[in-house]
N, C-alpha and C. Protein backbone atom coordinates (compact mmCIF):
# COMPACT_ATOMS: atom_id res chain seq x y z
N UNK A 1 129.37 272.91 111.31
CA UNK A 1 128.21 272.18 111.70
C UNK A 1 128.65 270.89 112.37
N UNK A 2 127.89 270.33 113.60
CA UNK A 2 128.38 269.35 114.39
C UNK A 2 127.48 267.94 113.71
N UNK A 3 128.49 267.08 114.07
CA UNK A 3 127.95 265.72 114.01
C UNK A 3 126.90 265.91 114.86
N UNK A 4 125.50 265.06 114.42
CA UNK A 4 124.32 265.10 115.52
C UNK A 4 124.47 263.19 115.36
N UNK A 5 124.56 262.60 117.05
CA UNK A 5 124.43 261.28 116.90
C UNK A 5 123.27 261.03 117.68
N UNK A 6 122.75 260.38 117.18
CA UNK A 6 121.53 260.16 118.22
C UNK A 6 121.61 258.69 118.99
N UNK A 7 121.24 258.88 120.31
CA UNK A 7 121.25 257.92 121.05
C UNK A 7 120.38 256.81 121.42
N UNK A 8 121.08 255.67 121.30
CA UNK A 8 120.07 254.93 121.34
C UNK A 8 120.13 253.78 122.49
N UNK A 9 118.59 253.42 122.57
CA UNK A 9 118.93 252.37 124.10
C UNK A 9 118.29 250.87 123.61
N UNK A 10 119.25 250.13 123.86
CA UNK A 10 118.66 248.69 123.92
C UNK A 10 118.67 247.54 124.68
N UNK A 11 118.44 246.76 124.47
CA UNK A 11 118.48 245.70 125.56
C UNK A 11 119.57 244.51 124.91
N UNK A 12 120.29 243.38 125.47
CA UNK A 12 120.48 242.54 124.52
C UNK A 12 119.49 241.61 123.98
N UNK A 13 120.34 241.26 122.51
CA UNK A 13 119.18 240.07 122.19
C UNK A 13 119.77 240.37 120.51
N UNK A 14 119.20 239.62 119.74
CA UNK A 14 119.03 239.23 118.17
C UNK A 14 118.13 238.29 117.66
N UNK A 15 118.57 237.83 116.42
CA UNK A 15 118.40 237.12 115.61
C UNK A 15 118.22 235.31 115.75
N UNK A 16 116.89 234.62 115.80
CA UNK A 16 117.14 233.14 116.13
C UNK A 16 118.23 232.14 114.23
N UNK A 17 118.94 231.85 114.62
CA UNK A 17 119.40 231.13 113.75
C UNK A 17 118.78 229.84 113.28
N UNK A 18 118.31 229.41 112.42
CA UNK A 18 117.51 228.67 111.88
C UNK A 18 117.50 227.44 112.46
N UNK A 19 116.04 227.23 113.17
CA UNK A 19 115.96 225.85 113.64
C UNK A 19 116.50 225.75 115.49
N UNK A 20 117.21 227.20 115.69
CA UNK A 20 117.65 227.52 117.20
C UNK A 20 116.10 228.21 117.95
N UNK A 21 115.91 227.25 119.09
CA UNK A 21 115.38 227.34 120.21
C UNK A 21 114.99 228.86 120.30
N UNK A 22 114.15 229.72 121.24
CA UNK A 22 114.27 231.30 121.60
C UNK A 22 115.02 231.45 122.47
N UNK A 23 115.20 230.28 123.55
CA UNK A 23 115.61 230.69 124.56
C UNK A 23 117.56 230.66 124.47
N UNK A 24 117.85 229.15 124.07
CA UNK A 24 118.68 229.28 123.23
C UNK A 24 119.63 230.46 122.69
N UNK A 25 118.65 231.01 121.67
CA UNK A 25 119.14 232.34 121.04
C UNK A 25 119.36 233.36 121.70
N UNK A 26 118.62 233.78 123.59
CA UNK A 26 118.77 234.81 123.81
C UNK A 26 119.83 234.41 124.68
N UNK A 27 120.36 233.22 124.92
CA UNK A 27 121.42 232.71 125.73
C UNK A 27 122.88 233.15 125.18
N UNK A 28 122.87 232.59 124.05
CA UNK A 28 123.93 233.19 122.95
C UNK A 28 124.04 234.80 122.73
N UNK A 29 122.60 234.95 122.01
CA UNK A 29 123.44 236.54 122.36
C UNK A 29 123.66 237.51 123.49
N UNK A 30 123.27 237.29 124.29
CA UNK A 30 123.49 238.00 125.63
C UNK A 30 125.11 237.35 125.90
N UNK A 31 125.70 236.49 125.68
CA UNK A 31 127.12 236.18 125.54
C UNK A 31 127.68 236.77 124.70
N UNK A 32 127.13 237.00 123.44
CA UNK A 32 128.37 237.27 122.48
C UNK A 32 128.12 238.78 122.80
N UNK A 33 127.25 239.79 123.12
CA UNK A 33 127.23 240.99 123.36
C UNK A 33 127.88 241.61 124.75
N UNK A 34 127.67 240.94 125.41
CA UNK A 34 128.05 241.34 127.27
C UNK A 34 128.95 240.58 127.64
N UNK A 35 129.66 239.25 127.43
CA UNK A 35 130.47 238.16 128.23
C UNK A 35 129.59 237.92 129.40
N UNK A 36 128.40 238.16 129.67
CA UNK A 36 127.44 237.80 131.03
C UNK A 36 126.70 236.45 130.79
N UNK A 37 126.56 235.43 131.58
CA UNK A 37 125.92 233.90 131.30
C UNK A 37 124.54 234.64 132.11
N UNK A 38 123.65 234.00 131.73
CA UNK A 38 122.24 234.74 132.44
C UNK A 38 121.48 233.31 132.28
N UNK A 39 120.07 233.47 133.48
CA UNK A 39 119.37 231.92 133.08
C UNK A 39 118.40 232.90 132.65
N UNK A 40 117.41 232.39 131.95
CA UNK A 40 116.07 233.07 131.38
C UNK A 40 114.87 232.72 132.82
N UNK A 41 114.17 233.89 133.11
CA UNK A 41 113.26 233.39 133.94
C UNK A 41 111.71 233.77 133.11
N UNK A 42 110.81 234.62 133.51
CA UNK A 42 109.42 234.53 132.72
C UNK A 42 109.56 235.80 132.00
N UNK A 43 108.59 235.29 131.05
CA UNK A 43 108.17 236.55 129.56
C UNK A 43 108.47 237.70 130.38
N UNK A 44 108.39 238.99 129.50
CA UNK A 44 108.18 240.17 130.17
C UNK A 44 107.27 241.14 129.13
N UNK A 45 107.53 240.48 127.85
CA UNK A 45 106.41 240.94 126.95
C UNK A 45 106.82 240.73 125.61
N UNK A 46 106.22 240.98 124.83
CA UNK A 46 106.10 240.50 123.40
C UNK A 46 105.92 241.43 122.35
N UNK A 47 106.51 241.73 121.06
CA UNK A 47 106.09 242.73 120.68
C UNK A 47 106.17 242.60 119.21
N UNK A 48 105.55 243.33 118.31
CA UNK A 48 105.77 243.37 116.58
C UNK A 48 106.00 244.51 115.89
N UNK A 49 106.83 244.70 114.55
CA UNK A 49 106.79 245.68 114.04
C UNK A 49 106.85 245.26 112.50
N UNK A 50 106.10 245.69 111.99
CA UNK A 50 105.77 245.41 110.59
C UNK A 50 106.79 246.97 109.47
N UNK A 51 107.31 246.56 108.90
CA UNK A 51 108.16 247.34 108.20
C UNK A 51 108.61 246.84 106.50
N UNK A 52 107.51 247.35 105.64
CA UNK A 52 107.68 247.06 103.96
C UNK A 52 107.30 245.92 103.89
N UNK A 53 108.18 244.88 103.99
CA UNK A 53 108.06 243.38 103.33
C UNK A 53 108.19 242.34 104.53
N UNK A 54 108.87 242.85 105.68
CA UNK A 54 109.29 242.13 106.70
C UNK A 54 108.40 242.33 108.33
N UNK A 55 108.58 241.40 109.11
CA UNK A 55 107.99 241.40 110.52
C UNK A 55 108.75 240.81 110.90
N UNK A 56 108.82 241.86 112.18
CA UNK A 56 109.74 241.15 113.37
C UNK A 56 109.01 241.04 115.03
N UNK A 57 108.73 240.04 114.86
CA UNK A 57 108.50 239.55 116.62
C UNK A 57 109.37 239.57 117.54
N UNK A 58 109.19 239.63 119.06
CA UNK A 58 110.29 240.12 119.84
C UNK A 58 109.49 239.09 120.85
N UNK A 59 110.34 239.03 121.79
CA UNK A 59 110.43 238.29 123.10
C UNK A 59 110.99 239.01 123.66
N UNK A 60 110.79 240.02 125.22
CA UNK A 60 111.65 240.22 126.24
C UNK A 60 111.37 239.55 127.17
N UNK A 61 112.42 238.88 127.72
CA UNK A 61 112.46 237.98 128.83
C UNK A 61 112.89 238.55 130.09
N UNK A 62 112.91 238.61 131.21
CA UNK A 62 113.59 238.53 132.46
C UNK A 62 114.61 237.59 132.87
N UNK A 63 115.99 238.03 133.12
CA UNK A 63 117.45 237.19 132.71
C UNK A 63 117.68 237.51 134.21
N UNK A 64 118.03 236.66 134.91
CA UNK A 64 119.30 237.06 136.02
C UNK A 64 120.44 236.72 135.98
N UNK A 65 121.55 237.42 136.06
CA UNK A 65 122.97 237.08 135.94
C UNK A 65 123.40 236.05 136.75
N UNK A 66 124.43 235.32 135.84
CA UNK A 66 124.82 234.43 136.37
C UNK A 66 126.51 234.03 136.73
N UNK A 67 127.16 234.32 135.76
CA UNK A 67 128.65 234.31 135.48
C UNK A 67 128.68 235.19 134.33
N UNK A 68 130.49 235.71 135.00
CA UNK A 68 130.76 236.98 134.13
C UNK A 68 130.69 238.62 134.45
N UNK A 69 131.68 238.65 133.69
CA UNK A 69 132.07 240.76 133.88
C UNK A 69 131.02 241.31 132.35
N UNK A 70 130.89 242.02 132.53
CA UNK A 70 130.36 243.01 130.96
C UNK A 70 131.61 243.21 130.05
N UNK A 71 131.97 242.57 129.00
CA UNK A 71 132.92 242.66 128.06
C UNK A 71 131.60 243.22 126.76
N UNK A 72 131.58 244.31 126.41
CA UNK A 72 130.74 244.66 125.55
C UNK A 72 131.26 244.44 124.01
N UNK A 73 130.44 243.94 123.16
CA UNK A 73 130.76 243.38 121.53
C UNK A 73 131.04 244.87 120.88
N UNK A 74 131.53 244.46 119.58
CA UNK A 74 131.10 245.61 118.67
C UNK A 74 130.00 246.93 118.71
N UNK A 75 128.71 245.66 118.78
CA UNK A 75 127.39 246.33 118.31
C UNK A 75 127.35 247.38 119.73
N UNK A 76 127.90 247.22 120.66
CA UNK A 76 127.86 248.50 122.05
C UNK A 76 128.66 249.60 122.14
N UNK A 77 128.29 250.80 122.56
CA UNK A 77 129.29 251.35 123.14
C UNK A 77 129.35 251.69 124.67
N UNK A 78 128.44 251.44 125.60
CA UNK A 78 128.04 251.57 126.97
C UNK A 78 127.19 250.62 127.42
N UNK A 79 127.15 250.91 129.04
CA UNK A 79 125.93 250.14 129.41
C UNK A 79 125.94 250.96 130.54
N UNK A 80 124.85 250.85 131.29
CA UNK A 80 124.68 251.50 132.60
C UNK A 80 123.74 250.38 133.50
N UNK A 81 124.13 250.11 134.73
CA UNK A 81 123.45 249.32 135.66
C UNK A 81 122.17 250.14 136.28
N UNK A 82 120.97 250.30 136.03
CA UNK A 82 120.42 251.34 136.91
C UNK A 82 119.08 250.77 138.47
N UNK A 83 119.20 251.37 139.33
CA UNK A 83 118.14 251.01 139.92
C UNK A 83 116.76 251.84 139.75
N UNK A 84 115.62 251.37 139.59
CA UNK A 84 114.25 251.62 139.51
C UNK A 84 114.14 253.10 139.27
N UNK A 85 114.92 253.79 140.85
CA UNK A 85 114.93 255.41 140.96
C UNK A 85 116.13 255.83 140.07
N UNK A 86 116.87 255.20 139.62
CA UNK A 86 117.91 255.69 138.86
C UNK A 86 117.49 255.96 137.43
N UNK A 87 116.40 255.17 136.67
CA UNK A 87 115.78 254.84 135.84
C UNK A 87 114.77 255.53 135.21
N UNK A 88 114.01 255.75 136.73
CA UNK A 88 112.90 256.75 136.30
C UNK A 88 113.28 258.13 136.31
N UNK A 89 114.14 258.70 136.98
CA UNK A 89 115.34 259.64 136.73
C UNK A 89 115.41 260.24 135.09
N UNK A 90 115.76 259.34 134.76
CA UNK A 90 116.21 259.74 133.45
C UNK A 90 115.19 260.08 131.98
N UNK A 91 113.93 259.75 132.75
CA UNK A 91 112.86 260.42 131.93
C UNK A 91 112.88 260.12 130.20
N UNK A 92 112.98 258.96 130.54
CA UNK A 92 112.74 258.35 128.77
C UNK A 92 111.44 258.14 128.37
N UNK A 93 111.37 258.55 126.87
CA UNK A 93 109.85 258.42 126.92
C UNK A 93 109.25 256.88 126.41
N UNK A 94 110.42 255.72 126.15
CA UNK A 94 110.20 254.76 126.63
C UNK A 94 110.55 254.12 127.84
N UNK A 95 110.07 254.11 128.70
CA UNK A 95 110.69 254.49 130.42
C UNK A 95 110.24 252.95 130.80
N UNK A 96 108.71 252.61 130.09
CA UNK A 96 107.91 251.62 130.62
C UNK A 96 108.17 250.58 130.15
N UNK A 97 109.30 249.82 128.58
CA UNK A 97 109.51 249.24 128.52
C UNK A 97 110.45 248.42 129.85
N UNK A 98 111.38 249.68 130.19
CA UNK A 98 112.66 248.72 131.33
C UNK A 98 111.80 249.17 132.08
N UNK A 99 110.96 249.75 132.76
CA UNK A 99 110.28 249.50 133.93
C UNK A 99 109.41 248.41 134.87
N UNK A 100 109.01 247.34 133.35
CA UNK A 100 108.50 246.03 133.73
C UNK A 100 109.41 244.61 134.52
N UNK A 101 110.70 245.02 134.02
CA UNK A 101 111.98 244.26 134.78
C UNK A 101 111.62 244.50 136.38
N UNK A 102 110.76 245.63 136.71
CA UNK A 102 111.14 245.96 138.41
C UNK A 102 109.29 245.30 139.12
N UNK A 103 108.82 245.16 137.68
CA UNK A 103 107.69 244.94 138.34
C UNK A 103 107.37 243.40 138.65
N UNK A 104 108.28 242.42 138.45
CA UNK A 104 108.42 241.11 138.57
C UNK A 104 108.62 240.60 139.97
């Protein structure tokens, strides 16, 4: 019987450290995950998930690169650069989250 891994897609980002800024926080981790410096430009959406005892709010922002190669952390094992048609290609059935990046 085979290992089944399931794949998963994310964006960068984490955890604000107490009393750290949002923007701040997504500055940092988009460094410690990618080695990429990015400036933050406008929202891209907002989101919640309620789970037992805890809630987690989200911020996705729109980042443009700034300095830096992709040195990926631990928490990665890939990344893929895609354009719009490369994207919709791939028929995810969350497709429309990264699809709002193109609609800016």
């Amino acid at each position: 019987m085979g290992v089944n891994y399931e794949v998963r897609r994310d964006i960068p980002g984490g955890r604000l450290e107490f009393g750290e800024e949002p923007k701040n926080a997504l500055v940092r981790e988009v460094k410690e995950e990618t080695g990429l410096t990015i400036e933050i430009g406008s929202i891209l959406d907002t989101w919640q998930f309620i789970k037992d005892d805890y809630q987690l709010i989200g911020i996705n922002y729109l980042c443009k690169w700034q300095a830096g190669e992709v040195v990926l952390s631990h928490e990665h094992e890939a990344f893929e650069w895609l354009s719009k048609a490369e994207l919709l290609a791939k028929n995810w059935n969350d497709v429309d989250r990264y699809l709002m990046a193109f609609e800016i």
